[in-house]
Protein backbone atom coordinates (compact mmCIF):
# COMPACT_ATOMS: atom_id res chain seq x y z
CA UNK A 1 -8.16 -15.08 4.19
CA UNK A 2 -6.30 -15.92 1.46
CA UNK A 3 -2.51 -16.39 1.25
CA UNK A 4 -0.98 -15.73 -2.68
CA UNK A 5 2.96 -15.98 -2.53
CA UNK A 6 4.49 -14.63 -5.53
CA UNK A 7 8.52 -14.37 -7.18
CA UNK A 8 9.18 -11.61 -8.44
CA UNK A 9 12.51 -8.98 -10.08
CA UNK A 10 12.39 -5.61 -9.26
CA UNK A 11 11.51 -5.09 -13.17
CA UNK A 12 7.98 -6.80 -11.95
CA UNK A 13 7.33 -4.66 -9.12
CA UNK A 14 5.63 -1.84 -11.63
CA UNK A 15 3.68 -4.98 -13.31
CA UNK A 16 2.06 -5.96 -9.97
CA UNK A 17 1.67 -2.55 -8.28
CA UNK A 18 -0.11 -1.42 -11.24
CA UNK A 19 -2.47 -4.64 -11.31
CA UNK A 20 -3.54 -4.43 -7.48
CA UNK A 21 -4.12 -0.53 -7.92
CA UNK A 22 -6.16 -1.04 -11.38
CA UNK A 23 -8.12 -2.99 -8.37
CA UNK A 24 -8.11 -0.25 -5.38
CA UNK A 25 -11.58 1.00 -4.53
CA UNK A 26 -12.68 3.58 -2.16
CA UNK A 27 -12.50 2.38 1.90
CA UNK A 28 -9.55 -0.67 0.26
CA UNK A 29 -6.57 -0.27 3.02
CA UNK A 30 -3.16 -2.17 1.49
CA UNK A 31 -0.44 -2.47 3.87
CA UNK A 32 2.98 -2.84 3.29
CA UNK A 33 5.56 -4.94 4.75
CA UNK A 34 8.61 -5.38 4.38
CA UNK A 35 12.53 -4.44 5.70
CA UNK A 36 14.20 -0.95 4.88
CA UNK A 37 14.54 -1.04 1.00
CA UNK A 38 12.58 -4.11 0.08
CA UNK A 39 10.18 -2.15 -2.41
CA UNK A 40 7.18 -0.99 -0.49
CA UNK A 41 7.38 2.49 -1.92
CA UNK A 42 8.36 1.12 -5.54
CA UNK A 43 5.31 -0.94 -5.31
CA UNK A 44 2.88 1.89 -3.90
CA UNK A 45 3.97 4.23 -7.00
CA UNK A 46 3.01 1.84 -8.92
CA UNK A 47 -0.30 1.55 -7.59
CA UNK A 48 -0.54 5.47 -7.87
CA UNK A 49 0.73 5.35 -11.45
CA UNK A 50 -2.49 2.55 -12.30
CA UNK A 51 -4.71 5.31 -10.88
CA UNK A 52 -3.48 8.08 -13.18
CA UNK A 53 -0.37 9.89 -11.32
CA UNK A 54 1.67 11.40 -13.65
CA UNK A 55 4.40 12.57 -12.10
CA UNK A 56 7.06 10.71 -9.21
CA UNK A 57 5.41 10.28 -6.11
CA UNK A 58 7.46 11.40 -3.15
CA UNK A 59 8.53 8.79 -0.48
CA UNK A 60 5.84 9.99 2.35
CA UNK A 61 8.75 9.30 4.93
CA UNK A 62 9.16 12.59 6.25
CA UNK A 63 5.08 14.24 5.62
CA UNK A 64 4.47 10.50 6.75
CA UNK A 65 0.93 11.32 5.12
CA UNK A 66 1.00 12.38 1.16
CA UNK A 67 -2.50 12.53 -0.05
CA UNK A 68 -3.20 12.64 -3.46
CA UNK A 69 -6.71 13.69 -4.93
CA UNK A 70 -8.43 13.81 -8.69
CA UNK A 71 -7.68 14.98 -11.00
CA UNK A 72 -4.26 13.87 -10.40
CA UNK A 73 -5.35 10.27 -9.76
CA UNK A 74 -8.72 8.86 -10.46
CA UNK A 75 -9.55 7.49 -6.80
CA UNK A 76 -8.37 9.58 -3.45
CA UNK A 77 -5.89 7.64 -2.29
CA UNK A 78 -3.01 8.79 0.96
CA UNK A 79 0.42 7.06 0.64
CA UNK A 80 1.02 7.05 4.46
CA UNK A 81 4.86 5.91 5.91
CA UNK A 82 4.20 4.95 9.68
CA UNK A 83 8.62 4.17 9.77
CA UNK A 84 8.51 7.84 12.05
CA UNK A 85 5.81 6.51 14.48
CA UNK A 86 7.20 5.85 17.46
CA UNK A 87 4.22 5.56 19.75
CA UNK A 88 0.49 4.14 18.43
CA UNK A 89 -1.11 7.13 20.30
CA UNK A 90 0.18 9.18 17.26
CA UNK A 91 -1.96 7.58 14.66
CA UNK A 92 -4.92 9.37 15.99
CA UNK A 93 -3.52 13.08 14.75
CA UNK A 94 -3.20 11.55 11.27
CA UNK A 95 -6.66 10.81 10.93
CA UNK A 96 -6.16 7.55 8.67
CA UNK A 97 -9.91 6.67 8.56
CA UNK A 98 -11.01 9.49 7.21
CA UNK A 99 -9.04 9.04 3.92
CA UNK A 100 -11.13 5.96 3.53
CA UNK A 101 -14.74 7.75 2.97
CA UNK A 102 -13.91 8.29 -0.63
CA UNK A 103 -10.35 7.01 -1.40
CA UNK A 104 -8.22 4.11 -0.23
CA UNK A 105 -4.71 3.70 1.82
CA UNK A 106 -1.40 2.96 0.70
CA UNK A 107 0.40 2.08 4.94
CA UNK A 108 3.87 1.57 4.78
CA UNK A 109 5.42 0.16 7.95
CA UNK A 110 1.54 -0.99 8.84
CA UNK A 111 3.68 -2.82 11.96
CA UNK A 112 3.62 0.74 13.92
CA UNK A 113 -0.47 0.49 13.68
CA UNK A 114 -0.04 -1.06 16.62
CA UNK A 115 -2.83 -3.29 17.99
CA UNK A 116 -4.75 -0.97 15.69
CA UNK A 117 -5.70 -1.76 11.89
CA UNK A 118 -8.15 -2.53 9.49
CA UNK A 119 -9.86 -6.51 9.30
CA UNK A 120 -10.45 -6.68 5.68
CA UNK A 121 -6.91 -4.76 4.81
CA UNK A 122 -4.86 -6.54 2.03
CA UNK A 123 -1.41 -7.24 3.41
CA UNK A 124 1.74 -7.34 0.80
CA UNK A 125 4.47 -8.91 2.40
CA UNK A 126 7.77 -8.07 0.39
CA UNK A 127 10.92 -10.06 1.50
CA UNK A 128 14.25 -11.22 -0.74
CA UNK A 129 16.94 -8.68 -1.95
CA UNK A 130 18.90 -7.88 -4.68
CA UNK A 131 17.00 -8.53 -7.66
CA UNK A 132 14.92 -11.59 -6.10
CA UNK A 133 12.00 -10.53 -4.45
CA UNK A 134 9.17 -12.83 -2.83
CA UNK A 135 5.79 -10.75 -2.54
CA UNK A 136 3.38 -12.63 0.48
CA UNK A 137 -0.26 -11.49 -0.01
CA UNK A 138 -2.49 -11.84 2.38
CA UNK A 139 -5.87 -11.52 0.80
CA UNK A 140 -9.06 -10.90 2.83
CA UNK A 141 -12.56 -11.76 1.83
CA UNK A 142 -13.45 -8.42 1.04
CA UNK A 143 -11.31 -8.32 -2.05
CA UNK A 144 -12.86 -11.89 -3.41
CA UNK A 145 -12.80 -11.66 -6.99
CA UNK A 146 -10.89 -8.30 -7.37
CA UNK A 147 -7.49 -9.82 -6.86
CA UNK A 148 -5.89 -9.19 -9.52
CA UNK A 149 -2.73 -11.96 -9.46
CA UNK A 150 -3.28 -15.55 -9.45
């Protein structure tokens, strides 16, 4: 693993979410981190944006699983918000995996996975507030050469 630590303003955040999805490819799980408001969903539309989404994307907080499918992006990919999990048992029912046949995962709140999870996931850290944001990457093997920030 890999550990890229970025600075970054909240004008940024559609800069880098765009870069790491340009990267996304089918079975890629990114999970994001970070307190209530830090940017996780700012950064995921991003991602969805790089992949062709024309319109907002919803915050998945309440479906806690929005899947989105060509042709309104060009790679499957399920924007998933785990902040309503309250037990791990739960995950089962949303049937994360099978998202990852074809498409990828956007995991907000990837803490409620539990003990569960995926070992070559890319973890975005997102801390700082206000304005000043610090983005902690934790990059596995499995996405070598296709990270996209150095």
């Amino acid at each position: 693993m890999t550990v890229f630590t970025c600075d970054y303003g909240l004008d940024d955040a559609e800069r880098i979410g765009a870069a790491i999805g340009a990267a996304l490819i089918a079975g890629d799980v990114v999970l994001l981190s970070g307190d209530l408001g830090a940017g996780k969903t700012t950064l995921a539309r991003a991602m969805l944006k790089a992949r062709g989404l024309a319109g907002e994307a919803p915050s998945p907080t309440f479906a806690i699983v929005q899947p989105y499918a060509p042709p309104e992006v060009d790679l499957p990919i399920a924007h998933v918000d785990l902040y309503r999990i309250e037990d791990s048992d739960e995950l089962i029912e949303l049937g994360l995996d099978d998202y990852l046949y074809d498409g990828a995962l956007l995991i907000e709140w990837p803490e409620r996975l539990g003990g569960e999870g995926w070992p070559d996931a890319l973890l975005l850290t997102i801390s700082g507030e206000g304005d000043a944001r610090v983005l902690t990457a934790t990059v596995p093997p499995a996405w070598g050469a296709r990270w996209p920030l150095r």
